[in-house]
Protein backbone atom coordinates (compact mmCIF):
# COMPACT_ATOMS: atom_id res chain seq x y z
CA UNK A 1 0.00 0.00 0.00
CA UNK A 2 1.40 3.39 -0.75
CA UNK A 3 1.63 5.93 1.85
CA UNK A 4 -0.58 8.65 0.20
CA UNK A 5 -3.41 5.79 -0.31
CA UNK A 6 -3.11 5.32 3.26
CA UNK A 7 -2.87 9.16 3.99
CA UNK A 8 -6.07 9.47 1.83
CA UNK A 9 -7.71 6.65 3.81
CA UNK A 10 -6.94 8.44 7.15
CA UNK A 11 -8.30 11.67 5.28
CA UNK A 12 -11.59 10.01 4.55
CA UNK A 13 -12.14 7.91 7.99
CA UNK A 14 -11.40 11.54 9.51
CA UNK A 15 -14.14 13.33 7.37
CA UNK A 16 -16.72 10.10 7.82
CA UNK A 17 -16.19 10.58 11.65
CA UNK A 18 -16.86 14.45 11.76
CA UNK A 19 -19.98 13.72 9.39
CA UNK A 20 -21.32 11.17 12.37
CA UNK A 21 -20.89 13.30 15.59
CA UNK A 22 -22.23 16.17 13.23
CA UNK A 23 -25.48 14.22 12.43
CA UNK A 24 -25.70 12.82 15.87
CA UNK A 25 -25.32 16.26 17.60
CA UNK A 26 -27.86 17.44 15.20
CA UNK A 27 -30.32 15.22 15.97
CA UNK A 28 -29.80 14.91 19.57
CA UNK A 29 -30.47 18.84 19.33
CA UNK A 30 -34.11 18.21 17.39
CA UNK A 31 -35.04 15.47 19.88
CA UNK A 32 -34.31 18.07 22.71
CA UNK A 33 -37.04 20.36 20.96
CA UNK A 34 -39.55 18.13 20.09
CA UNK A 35 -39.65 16.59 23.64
CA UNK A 36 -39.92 20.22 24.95
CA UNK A 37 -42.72 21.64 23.23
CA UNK A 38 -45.56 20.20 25.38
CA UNK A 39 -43.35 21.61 28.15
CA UNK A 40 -44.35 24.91 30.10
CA UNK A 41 -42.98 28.43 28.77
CA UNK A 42 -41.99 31.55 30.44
CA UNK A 43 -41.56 34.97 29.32
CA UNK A 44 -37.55 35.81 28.21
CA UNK A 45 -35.61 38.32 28.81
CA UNK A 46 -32.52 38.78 25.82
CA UNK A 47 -29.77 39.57 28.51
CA UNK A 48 -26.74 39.82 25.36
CA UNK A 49 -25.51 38.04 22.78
CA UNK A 50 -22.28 38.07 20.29
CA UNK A 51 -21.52 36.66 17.30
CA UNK A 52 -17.90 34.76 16.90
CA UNK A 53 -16.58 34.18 13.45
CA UNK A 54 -15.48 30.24 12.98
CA UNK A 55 -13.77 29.25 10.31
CA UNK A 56 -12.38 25.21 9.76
CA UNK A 57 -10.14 25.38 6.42
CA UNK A 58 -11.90 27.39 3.85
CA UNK A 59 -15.30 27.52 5.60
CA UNK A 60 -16.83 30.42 7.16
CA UNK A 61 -19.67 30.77 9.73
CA UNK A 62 -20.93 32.96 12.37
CA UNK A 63 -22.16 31.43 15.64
CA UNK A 64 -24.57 33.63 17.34
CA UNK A 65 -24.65 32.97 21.29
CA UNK A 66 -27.51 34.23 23.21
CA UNK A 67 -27.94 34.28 27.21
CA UNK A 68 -31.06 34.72 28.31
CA UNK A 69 -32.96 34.63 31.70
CA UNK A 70 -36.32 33.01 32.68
CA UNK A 71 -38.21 33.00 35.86
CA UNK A 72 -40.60 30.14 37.14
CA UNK A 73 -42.39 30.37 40.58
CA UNK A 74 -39.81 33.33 41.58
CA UNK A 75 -36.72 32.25 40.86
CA UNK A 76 -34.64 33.21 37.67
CA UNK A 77 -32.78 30.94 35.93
CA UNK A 78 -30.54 31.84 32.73
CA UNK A 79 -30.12 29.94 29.55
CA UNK A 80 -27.80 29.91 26.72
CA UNK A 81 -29.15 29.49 23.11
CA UNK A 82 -26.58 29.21 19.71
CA UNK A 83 -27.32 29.23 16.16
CA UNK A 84 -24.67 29.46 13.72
CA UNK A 85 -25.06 31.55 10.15
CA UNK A 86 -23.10 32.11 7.00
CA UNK A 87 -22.86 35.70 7.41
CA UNK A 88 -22.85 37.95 10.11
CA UNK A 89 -24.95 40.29 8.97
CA UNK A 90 -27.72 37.28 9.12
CA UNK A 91 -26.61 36.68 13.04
CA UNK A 92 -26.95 40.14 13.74
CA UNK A 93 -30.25 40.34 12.26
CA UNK A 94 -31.64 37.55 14.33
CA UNK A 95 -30.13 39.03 17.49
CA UNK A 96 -32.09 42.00 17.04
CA UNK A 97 -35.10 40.35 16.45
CA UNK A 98 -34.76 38.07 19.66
CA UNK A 99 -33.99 41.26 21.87
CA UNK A 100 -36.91 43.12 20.48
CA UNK A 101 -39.17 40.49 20.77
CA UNK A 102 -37.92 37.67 22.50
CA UNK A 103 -39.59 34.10 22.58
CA UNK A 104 -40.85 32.19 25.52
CA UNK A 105 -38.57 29.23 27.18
CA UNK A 106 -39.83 26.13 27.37
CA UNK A 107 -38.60 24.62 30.87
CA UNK A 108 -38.49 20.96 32.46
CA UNK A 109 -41.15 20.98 35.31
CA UNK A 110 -39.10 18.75 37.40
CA UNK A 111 -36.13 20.73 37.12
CA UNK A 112 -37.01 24.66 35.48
CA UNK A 113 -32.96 24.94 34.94
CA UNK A 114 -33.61 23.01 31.97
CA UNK A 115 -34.49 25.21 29.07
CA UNK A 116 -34.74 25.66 25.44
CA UNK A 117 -35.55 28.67 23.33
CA UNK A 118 -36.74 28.15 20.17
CA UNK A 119 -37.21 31.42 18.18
CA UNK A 120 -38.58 29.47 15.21
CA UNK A 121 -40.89 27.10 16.61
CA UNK A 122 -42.09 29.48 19.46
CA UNK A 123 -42.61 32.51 17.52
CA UNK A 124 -46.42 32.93 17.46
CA UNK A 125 -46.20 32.37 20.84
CA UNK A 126 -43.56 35.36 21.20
CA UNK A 127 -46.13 37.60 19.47
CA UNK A 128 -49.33 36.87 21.44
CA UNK A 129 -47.95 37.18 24.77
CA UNK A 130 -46.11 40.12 24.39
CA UNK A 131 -46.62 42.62 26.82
């Protein structure tokens, strides 16, 4: 076997490897939402977000992270939500659009530390219980 066969093999286990924990992290992430959607909400607060440019060889993206805080029966709890975009024009954009009218978070009942915000799915909801 020559070595660049073998250094092409490596190459290609590599890639087939980041392709799996990519798809699995990716659907671990939809099971997450789908499980909390018959879950309680509770009005957000956008405390900040940023957008960090990411780059892995020639590819570009822009991960938008968002903290946000949540209160259930008195006590506020904070959250952290992360989308990632091809521009960052597009991140900013849906920073502004959480912050001026942010979704609810879904919590876990048995443990309201537990959230998700889901701007997308939750939307509608965003808009009638606005204040």
């Amino acid at each position: 076997m020559h070595s660049s066969s073998v250094g092409g093999s490596l190459v290609l286990l590599a890639l087939a490897l980041f392709v799996m924990w990519k798809l699995a992290s990716l659907s671990l992430r939809s099971i997450r939402r789908r499980r909390s959607q018959s879950r309680p909400w509770a009005r957000t607060t956008i405390e900040g977000g940023s957008d960090d440019l990411l780059t892995r060889g020639r590819s570009v993206a822009y991960q938008l992270t968002v903290t946000y805080s949540y209160s259930v029966d008195g006590e506020m709890y904070v959250g952290v939500y992360t989308e990632n975009f091809g521009s960052e024009s597009e991140a900013q954009d849906v920073l502004k659009s959480l912050q001026e009218l942010p979704p609810p978070t879904r919590y876990k009942p048995a443990d309201p530390s537990k959230s998700v915000m889901d701007p997308y799915r939750d939307a509608a909801l965003a808009v009638t219980s606005a204040p």
